[in-house]
C-alpha atoms as a PDB file:
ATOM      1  CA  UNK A   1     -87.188  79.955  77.609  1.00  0.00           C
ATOM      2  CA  UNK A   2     -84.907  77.061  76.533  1.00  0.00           C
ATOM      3  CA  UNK A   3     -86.450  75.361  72.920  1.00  0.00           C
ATOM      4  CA  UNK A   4     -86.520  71.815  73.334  1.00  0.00           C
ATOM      5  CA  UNK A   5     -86.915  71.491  69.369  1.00  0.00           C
ATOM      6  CA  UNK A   6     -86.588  74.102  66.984  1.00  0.00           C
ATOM      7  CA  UNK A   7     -87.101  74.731  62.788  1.00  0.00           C
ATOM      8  CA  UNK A   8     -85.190  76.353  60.676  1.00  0.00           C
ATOM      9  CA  UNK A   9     -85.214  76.958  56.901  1.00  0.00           C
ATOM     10  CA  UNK A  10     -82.346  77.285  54.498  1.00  0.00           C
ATOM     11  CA  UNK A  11     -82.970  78.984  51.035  1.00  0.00           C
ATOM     12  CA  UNK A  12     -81.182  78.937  47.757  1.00  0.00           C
ATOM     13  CA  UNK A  13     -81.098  82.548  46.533  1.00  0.00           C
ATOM     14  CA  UNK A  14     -78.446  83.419  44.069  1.00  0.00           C
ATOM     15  CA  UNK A  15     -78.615  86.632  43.630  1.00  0.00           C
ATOM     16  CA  UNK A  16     -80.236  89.989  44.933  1.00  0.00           C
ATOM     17  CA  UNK A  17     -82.560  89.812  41.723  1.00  0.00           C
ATOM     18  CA  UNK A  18     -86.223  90.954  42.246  1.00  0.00           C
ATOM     19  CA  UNK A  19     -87.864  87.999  41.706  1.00  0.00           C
ATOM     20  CA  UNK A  20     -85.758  85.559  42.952  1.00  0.00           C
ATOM     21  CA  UNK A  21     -85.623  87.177  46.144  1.00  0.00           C
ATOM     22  CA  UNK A  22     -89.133  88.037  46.510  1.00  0.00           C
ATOM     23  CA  UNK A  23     -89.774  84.065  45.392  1.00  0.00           C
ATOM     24  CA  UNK A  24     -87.065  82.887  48.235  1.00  0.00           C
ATOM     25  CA  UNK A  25     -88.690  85.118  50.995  1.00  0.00           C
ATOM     26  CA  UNK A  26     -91.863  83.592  50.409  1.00  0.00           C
ATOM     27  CA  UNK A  27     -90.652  80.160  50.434  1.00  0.00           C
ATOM     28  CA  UNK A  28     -88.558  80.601  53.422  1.00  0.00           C
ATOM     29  CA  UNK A  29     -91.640  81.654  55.522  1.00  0.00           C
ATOM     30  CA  UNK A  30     -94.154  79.675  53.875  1.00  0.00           C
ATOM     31  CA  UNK A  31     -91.911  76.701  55.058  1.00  0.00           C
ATOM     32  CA  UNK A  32     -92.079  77.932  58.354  1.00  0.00           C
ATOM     33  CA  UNK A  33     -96.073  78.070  58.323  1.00  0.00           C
ATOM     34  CA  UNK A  34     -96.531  81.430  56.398  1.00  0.00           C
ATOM     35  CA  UNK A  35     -98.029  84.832  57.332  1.00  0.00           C
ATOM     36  CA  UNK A  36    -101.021  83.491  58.911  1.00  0.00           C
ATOM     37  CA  UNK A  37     -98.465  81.993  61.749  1.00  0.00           C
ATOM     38  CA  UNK A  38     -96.291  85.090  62.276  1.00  0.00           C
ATOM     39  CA  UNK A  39     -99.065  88.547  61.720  1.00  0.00           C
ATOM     40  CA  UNK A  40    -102.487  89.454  61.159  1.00  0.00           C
ATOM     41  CA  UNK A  41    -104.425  91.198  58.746  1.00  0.00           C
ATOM     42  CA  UNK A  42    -104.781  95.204  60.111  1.00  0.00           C
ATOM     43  CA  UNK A  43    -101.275  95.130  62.557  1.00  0.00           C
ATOM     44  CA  UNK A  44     -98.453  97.193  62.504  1.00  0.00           C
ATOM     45  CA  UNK A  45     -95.435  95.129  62.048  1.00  0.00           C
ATOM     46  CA  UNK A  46     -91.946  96.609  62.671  1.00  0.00           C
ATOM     47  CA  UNK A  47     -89.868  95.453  60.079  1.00  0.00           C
ATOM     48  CA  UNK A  48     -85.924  95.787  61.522  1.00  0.00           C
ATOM     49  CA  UNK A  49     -83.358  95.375  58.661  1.00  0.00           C
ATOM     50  CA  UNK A  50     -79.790  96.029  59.695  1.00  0.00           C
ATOM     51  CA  UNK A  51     -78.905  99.768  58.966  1.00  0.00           C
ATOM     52  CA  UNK A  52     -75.719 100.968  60.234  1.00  0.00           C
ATOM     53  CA  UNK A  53     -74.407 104.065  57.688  1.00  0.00           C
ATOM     54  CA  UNK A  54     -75.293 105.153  54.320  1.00  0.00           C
ATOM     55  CA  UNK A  55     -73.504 103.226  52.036  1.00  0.00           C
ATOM     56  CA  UNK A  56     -75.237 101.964  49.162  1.00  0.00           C
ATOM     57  CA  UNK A  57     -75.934  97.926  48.455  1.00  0.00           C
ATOM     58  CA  UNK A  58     -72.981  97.369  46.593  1.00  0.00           C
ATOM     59  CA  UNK A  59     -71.350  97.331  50.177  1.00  0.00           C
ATOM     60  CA  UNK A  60     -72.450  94.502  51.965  1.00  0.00           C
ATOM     61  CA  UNK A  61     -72.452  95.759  55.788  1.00  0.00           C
ATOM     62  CA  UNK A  62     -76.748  96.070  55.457  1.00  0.00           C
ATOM     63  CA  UNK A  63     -79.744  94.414  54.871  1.00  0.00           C
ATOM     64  CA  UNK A  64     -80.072  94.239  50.827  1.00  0.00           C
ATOM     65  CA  UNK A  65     -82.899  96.681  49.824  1.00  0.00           C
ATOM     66  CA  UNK A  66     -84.289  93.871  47.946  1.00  0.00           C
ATOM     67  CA  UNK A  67     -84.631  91.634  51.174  1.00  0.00           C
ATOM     68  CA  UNK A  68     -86.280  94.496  52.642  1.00  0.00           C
ATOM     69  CA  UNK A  69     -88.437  95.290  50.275  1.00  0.00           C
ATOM     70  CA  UNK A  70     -89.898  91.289  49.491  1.00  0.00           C
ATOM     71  CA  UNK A  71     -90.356  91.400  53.456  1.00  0.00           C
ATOM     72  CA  UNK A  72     -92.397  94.583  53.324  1.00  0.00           C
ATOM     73  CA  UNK A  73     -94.329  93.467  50.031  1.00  0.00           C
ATOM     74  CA  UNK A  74     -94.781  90.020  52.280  1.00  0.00           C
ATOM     75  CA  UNK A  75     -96.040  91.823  55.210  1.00  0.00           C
ATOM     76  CA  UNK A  76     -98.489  94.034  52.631  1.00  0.00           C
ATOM     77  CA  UNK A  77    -100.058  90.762  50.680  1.00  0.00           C
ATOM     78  CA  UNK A  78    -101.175  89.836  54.298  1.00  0.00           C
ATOM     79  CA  UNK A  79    -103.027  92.533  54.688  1.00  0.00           C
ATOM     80  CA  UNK A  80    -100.871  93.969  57.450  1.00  0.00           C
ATOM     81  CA  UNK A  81     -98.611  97.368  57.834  1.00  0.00           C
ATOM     82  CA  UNK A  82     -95.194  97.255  57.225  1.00  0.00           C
ATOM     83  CA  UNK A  83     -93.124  99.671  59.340  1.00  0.00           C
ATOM     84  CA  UNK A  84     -89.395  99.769  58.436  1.00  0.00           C
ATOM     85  CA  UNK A  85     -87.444 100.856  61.816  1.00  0.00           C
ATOM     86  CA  UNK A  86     -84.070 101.180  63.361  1.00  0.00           C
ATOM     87  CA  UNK A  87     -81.342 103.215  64.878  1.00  0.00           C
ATOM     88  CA  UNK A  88     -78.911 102.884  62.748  1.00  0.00           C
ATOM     89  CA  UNK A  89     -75.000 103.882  64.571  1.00  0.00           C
ATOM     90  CA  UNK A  90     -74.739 107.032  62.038  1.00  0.00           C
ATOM     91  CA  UNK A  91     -77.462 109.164  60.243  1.00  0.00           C
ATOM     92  CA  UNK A  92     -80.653 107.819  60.308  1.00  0.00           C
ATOM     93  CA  UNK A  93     -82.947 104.940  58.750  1.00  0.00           C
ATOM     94  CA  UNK A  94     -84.359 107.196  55.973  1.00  0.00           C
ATOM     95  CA  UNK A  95     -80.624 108.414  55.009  1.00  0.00           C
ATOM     96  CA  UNK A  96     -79.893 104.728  54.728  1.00  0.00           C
ATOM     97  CA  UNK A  97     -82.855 103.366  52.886  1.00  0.00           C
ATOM     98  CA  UNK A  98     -81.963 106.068  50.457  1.00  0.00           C
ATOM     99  CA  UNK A  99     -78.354 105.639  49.882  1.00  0.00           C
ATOM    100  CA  UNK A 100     -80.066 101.685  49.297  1.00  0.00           C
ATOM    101  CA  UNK A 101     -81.645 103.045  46.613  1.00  0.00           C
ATOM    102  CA  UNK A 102     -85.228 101.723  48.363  1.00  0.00           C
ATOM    103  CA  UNK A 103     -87.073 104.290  49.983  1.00  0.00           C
ATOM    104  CA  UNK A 104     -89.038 105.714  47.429  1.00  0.00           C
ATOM    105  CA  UNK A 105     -89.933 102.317  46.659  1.00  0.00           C
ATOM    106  CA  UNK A 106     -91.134 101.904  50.003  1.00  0.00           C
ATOM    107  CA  UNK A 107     -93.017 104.909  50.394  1.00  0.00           C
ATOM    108  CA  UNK A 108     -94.689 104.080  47.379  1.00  0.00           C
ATOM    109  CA  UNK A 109     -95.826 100.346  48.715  1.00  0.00           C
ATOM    110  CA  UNK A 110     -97.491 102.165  51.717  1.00  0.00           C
ATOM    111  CA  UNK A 111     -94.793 101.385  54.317  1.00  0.00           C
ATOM    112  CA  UNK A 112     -94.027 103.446  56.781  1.00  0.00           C
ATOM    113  CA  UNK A 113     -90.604 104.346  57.730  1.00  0.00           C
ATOM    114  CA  UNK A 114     -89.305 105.258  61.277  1.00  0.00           C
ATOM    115  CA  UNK A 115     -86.410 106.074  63.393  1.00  0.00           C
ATOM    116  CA  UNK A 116     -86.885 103.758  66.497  1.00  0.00           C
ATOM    117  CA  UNK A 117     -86.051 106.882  69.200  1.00  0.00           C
ATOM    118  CA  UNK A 118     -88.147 107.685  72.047  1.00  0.00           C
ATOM    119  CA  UNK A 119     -86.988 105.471  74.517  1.00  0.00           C
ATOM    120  CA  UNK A 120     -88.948 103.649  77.300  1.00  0.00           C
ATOM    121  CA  UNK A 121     -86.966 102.888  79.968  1.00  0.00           C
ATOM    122  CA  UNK A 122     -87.184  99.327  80.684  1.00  0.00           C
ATOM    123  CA  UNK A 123     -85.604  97.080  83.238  1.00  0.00           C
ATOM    124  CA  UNK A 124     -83.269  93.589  80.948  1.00  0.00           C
ATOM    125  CA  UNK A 125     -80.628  91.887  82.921  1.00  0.00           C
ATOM    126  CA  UNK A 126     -80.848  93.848  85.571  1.00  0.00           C
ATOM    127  CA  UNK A 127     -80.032  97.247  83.937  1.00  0.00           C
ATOM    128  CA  UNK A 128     -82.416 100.171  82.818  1.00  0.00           C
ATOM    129  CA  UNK A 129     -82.050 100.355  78.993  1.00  0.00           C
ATOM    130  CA  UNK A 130     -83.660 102.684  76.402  1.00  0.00           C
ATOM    131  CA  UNK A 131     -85.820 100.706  74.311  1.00  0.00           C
ATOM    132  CA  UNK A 132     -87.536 102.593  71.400  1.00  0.00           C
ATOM    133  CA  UNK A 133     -91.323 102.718  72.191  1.00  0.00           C
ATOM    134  CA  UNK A 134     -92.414 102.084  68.419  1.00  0.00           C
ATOM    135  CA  UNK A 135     -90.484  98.316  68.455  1.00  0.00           C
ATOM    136  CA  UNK A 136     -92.485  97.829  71.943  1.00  0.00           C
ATOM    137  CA  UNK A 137     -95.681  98.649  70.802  1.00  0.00           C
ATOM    138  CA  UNK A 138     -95.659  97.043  67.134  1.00  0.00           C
ATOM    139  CA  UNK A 139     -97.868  93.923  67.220  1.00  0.00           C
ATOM    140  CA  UNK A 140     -95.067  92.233  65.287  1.00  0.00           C
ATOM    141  CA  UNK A 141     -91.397  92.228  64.997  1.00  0.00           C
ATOM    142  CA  UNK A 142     -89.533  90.563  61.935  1.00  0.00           C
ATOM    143  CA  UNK A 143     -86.191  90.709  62.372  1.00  0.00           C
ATOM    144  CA  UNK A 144     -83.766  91.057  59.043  1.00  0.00           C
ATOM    145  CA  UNK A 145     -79.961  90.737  59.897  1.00  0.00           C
ATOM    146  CA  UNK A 146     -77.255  90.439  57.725  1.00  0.00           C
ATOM    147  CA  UNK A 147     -74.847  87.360  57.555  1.00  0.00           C
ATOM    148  CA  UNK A 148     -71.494  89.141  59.000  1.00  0.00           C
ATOM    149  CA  UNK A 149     -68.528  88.651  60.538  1.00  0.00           C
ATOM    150  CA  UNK A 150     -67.956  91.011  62.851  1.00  0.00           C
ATOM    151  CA  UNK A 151     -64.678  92.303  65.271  1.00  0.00           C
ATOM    152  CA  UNK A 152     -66.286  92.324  68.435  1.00  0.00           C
ATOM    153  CA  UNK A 153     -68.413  89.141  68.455  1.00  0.00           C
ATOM    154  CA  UNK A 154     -66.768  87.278  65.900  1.00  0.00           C
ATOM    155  CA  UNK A 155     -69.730  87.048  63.605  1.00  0.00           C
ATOM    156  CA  UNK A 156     -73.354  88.546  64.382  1.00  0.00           C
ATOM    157  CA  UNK A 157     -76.501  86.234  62.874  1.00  0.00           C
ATOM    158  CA  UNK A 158     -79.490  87.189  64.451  1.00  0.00           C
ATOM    159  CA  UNK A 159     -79.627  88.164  68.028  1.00  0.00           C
ATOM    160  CA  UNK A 160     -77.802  90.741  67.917  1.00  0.00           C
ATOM    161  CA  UNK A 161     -79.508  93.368  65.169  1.00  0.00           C
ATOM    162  CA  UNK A 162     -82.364  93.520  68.247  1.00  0.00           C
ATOM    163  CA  UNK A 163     -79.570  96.319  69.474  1.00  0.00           C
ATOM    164  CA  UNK A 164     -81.012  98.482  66.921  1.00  0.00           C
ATOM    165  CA  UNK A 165     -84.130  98.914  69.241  1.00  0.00           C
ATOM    166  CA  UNK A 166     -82.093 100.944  71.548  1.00  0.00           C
ATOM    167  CA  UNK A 167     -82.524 104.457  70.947  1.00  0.00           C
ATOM    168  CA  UNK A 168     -79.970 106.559  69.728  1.00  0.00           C
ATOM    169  CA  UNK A 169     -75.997 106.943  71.149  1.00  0.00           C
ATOM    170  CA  UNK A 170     -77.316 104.816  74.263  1.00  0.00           C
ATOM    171  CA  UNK A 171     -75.654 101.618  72.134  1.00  0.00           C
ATOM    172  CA  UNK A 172     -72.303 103.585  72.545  1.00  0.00           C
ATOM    173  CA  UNK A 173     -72.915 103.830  75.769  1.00  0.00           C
ATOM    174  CA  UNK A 174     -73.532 100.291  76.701  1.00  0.00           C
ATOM    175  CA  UNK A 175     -69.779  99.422  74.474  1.00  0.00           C
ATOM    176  CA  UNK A 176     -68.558 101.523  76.973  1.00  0.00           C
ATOM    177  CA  UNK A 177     -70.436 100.881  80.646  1.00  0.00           C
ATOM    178  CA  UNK A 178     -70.552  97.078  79.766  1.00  0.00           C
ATOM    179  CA  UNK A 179     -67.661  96.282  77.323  1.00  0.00           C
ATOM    180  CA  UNK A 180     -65.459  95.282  79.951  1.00  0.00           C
ATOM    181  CA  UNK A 181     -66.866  91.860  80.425  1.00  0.00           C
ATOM    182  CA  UNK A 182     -68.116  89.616  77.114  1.00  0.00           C
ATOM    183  CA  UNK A 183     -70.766  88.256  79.553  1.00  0.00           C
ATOM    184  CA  UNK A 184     -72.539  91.183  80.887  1.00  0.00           C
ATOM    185  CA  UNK A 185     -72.682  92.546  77.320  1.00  0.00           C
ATOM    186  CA  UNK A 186     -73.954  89.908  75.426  1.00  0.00           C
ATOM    187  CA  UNK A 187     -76.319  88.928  78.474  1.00  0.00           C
ATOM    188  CA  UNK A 188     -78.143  92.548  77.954  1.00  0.00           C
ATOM    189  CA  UNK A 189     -78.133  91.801  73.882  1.00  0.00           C
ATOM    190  CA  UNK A 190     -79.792  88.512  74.229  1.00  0.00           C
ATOM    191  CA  UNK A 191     -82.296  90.181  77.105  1.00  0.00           C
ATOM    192  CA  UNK A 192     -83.103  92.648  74.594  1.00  0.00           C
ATOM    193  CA  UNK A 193     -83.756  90.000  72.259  1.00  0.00           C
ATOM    194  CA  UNK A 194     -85.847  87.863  74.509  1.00  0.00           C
ATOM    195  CA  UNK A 195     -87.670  91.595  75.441  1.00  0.00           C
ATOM    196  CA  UNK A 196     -88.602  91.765  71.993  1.00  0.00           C
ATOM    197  CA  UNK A 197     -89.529  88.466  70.976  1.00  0.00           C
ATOM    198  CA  UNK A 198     -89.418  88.615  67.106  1.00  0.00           C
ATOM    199  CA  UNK A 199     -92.331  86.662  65.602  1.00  0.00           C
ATOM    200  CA  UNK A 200     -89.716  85.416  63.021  1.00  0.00           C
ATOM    201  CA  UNK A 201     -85.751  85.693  62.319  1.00  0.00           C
ATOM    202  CA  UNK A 202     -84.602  86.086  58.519  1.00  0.00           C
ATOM    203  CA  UNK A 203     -81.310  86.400  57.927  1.00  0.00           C
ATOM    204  CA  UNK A 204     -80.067  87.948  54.824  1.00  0.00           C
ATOM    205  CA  UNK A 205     -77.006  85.963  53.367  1.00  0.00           C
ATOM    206  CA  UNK A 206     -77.137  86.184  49.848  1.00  0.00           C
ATOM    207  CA  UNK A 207     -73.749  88.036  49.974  1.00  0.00           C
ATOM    208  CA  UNK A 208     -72.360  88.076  53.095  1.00  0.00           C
ATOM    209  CA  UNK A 209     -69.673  90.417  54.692  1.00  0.00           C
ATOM    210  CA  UNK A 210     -66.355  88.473  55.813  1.00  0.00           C
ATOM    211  CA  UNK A 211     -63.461  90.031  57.223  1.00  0.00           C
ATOM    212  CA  UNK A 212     -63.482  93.406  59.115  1.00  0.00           C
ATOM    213  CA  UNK A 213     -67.117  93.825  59.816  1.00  0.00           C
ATOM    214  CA  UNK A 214     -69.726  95.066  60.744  1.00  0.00           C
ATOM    215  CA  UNK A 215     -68.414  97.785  58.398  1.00  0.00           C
ATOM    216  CA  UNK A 216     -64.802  97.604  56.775  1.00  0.00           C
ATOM    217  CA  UNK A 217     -65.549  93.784  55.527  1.00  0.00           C
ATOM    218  CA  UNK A 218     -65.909  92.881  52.398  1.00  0.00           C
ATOM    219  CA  UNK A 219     -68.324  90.611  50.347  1.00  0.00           C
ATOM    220  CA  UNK A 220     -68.574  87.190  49.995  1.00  0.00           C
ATOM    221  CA  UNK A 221     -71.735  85.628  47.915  1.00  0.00           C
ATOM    222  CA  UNK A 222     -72.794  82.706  50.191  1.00  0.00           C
ATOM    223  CA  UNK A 223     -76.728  82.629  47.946  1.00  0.00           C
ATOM    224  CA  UNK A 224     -78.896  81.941  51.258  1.00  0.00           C
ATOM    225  CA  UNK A 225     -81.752  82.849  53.132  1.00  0.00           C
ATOM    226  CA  UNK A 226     -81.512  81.590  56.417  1.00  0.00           C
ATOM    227  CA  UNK A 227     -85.125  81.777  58.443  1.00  0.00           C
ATOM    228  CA  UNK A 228     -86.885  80.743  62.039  1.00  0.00           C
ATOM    229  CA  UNK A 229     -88.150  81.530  65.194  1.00  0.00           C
ATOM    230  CA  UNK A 230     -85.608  80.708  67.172  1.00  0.00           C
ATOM    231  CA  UNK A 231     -82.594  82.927  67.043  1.00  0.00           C
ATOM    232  CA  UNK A 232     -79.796  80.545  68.289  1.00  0.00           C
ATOM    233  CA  UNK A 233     -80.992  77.836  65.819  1.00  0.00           C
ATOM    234  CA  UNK A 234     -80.514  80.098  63.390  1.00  0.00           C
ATOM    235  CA  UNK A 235     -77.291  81.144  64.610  1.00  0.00           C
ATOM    236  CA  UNK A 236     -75.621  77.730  64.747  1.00  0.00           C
ATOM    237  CA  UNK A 237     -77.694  77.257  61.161  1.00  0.00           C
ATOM    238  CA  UNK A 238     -75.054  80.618  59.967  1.00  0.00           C
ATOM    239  CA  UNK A 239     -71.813  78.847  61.824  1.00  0.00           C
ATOM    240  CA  UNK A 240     -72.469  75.671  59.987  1.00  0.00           C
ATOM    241  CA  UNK A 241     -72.538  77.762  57.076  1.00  0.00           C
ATOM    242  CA  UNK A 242     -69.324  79.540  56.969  1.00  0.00           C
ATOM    243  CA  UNK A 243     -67.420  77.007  59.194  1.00  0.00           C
ATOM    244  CA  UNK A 244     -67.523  78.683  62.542  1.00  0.00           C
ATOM    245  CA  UNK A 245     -67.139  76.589  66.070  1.00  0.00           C
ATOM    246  CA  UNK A 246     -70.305  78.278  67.966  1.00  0.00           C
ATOM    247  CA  UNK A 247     -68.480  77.991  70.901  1.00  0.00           C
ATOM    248  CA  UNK A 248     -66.217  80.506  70.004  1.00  0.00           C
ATOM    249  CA  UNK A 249     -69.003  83.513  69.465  1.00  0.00           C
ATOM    250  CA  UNK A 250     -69.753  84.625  73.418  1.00  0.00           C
ATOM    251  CA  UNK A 251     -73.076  85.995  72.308  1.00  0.00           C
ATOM    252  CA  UNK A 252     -73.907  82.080  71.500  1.00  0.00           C
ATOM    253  CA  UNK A 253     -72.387  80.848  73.914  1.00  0.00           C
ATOM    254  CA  UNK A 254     -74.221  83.832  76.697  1.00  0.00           C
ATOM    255  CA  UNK A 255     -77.419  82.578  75.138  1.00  0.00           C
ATOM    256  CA  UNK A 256     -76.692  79.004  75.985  1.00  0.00           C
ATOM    257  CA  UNK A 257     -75.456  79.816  79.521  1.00  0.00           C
ATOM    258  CA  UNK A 258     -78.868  81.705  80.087  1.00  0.00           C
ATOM    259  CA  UNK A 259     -80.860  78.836  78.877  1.00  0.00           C
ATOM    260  CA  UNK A 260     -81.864  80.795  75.971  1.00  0.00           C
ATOM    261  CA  UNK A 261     -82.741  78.969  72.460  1.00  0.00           C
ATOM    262  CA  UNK A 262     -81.827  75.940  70.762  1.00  0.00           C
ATOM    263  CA  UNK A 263     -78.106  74.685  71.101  1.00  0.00           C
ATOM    264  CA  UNK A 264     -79.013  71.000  69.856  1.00  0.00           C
ATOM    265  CA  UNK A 265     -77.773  70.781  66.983  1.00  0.00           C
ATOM    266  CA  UNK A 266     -79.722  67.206  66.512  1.00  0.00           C
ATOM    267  CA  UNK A 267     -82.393  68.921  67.410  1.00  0.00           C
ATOM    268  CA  UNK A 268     -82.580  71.645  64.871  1.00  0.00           C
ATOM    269  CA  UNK A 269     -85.117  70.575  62.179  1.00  0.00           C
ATOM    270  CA  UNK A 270     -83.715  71.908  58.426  1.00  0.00           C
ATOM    271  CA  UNK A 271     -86.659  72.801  56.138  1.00  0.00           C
ATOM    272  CA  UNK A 272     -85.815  73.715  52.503  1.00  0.00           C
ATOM    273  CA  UNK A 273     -82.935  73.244  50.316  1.00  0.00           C
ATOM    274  CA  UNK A 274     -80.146  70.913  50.955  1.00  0.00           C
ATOM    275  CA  UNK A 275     -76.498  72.087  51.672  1.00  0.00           C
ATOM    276  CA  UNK A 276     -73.512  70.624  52.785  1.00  0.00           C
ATOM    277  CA  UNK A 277     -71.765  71.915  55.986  1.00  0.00           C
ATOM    278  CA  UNK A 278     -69.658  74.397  55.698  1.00  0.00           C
ATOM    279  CA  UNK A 279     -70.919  75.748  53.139  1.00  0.00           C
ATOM    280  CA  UNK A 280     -67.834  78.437  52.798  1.00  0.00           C
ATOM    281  CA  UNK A 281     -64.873  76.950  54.605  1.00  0.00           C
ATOM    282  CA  UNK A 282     -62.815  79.458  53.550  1.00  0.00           C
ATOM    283  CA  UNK A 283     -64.758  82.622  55.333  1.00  0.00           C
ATOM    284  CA  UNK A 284     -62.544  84.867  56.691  1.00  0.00           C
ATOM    285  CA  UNK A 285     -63.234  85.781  60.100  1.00  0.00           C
ATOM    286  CA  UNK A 286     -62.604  89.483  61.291  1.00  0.00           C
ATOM    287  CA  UNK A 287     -59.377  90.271  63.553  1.00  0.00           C
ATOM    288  CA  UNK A 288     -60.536  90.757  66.995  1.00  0.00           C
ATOM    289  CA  UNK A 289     -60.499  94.345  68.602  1.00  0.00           C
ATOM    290  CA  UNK A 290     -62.129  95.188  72.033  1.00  0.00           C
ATOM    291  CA  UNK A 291     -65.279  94.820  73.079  1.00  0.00           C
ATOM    292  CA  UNK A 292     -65.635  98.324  74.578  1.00  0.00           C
ATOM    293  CA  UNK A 293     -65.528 101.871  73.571  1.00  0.00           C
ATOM    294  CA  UNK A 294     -63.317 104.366  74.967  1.00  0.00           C
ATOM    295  CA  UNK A 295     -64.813 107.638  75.866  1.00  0.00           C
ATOM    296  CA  UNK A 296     -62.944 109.226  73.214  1.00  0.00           C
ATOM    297  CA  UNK A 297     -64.472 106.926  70.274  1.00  0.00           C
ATOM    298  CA  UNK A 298     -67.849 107.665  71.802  1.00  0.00           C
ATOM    299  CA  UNK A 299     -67.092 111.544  71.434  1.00  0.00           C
ATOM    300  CA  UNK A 300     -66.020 111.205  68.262  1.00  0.00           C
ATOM    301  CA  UNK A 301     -69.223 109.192  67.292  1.00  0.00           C
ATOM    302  CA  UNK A 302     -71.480 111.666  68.444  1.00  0.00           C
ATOM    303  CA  UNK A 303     -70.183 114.471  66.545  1.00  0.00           C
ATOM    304  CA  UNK A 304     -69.569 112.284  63.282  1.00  0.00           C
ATOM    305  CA  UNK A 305     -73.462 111.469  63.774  1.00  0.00           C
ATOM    306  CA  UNK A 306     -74.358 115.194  64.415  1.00  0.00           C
ATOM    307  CA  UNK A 307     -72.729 116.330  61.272  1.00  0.00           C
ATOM    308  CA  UNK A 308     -74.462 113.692  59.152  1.00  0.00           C
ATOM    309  CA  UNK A 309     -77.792 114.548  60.903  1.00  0.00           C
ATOM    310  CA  UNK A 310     -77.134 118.123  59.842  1.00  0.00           C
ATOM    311  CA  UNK A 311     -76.338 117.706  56.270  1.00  0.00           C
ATOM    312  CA  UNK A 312     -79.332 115.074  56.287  1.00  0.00           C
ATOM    313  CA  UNK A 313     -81.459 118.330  57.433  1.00  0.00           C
ATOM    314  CA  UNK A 314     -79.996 120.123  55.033  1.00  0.00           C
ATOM    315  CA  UNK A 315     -80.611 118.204  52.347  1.00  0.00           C
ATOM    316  CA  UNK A 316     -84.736 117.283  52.851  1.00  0.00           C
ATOM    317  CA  UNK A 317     -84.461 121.287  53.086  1.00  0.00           C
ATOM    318  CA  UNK A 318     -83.489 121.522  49.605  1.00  0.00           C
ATOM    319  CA  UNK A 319     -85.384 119.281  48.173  1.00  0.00           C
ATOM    320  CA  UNK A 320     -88.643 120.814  48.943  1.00  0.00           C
END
């Protein structure tokens, strides 16, 4: 599917403060044509923030628990289900919501929350992945990155938090069985992303993470929302931003070599706030390091992840 025309809408939002970000979220998608464009009253809609380890929200390497939490309240006004999801690379999506400081809050609002395991096995690019069976049978996917650069791809905007749909150490995996070559890689990520077709993109950078990310980064406010349907729009939206050449991230560039998305700039339509491009011309981009996995980093992730399972266990044990 190649966009011909696509919208985008950029949102002033200063700071993670409750109200301001519940008021940006709602602008941002009412500018967009609003809830009764993207859900429905009654479905389930699979909320996917960007969980990775928990850390609280003082480090910027996930989705702000505010940003999550206006999305879910968003999703609840329209009469719909939220269900907060992912597969985050260590622990699990409760463990992170909770070192957010968000899940009771959640819980409390009605929304369910998941870890998106059970794989179906599903033929994307030509390979069989393990897509989590909850993200393929949600009537609705809103996708919630976080602006970051990142030092494997550069800088990761939108298509690429869809890779929390595959279940469990599979991810690993794929670093490894596919990291050799930027294009096979990045073809499967944007084939997952076209697999899932996300109702609606919005990208979370209020503070960003420069530098070393997705992890060892560090912040840097930017104060925007960054929303649309079309996940390439919004990525060149995020390079304009913080002064990136798209043709340097492959995972951009993969997209536009599969025909996938908007890469007209002229014709990218900007709804919202004005802004002048960059943005941040000083964001630091992160120092390159490979693409792919060794075997030994993948053994060394499964045990980290079985430890933090176990004291995860151990902990709900004691609580009850």
């Amino acid at each position: 599917m190649t966009s011909t025309k696509a919208m985008a809408a950029i949102v002033r939002c200063a700071t993670y403060s409750p109200s301001e970000v519940r008021d940006g979220v709602q602008r941002a998608l009412d500018l967009l044509g609003g809830a009764e464009r993207f859900i429905r009253p009654g479905w389930r809609v699979l909320i996917k923030p960007n969980l990775i380890v928990p850390v609280g929200p003082d480090i910027p390497a996930q989705t702000h628990p505010e940003v999550i939490y206006a999305v879910a309240e968003w999703v609840r006004r329209a009469e719909a289900v939220p269900i907060i999801g992912d597969s985050p690379a260590w622990s699990n999506a409760r463990a992170c919501l909770s070192a957010l400081g968000v899940l009771e809050r959640l819980e409390y609002l009605g929304a369910e929350i998941i870890q998106l395991n059970h794989p179906v096995r599903l033929k994307i690019e030509g390979t069989s992945i393990g897509i989590s069976r909850a993200a393929l049978e949600a009537d609705a996917i809103i996708n919630l990155p976080k602006l970051k650069a990142h030092q494997q791809l550069g800088a990761t905007f939108a298509f690429k938090n869809m890779y929390g749909c595959v279940a469990g150490k599979e991810k690993a995996f794929w670093h490894f069985a596919k990291g050799r070559s930027y294009s096979s890689f990045c073809q499967m990520l944007v084939g997952i992303y076209r697999r899932l077709a996300p109702a609606v993109n919005l990208i979370d950078g209020i503070v960003a993470m420069e530098g070393q990310g997705p992890i060892n980064g560090t912040a840097r406010p930017l104060g925007v929302l960054v929303a649309g349907t079309d996940a390439a729009a919004c990525e060149r939206i995020c390079c304009k931003l913080v002064g990136f050449d798209p043709k340097t991230l492959p995972l951009l560039q993969t997209a536009a070599q599969m025909g996938f998305g908007c890469h007209d700039d002229n014709a990218i339509e900007c709804l919202g706030d004005s802004w002048t491009a960059p943005l941040c011309p000083d964001f630091k981009p992160a120092q390159q390091i490979p693409l792919r996995f060794t075997f030994g980093r993948i053994c060394k992730s499964i045990v980290r992840q079985a430890v933090l399972l176990s004291r995860e266990r151990f902990r709900r044990t004691a609580q009850r």
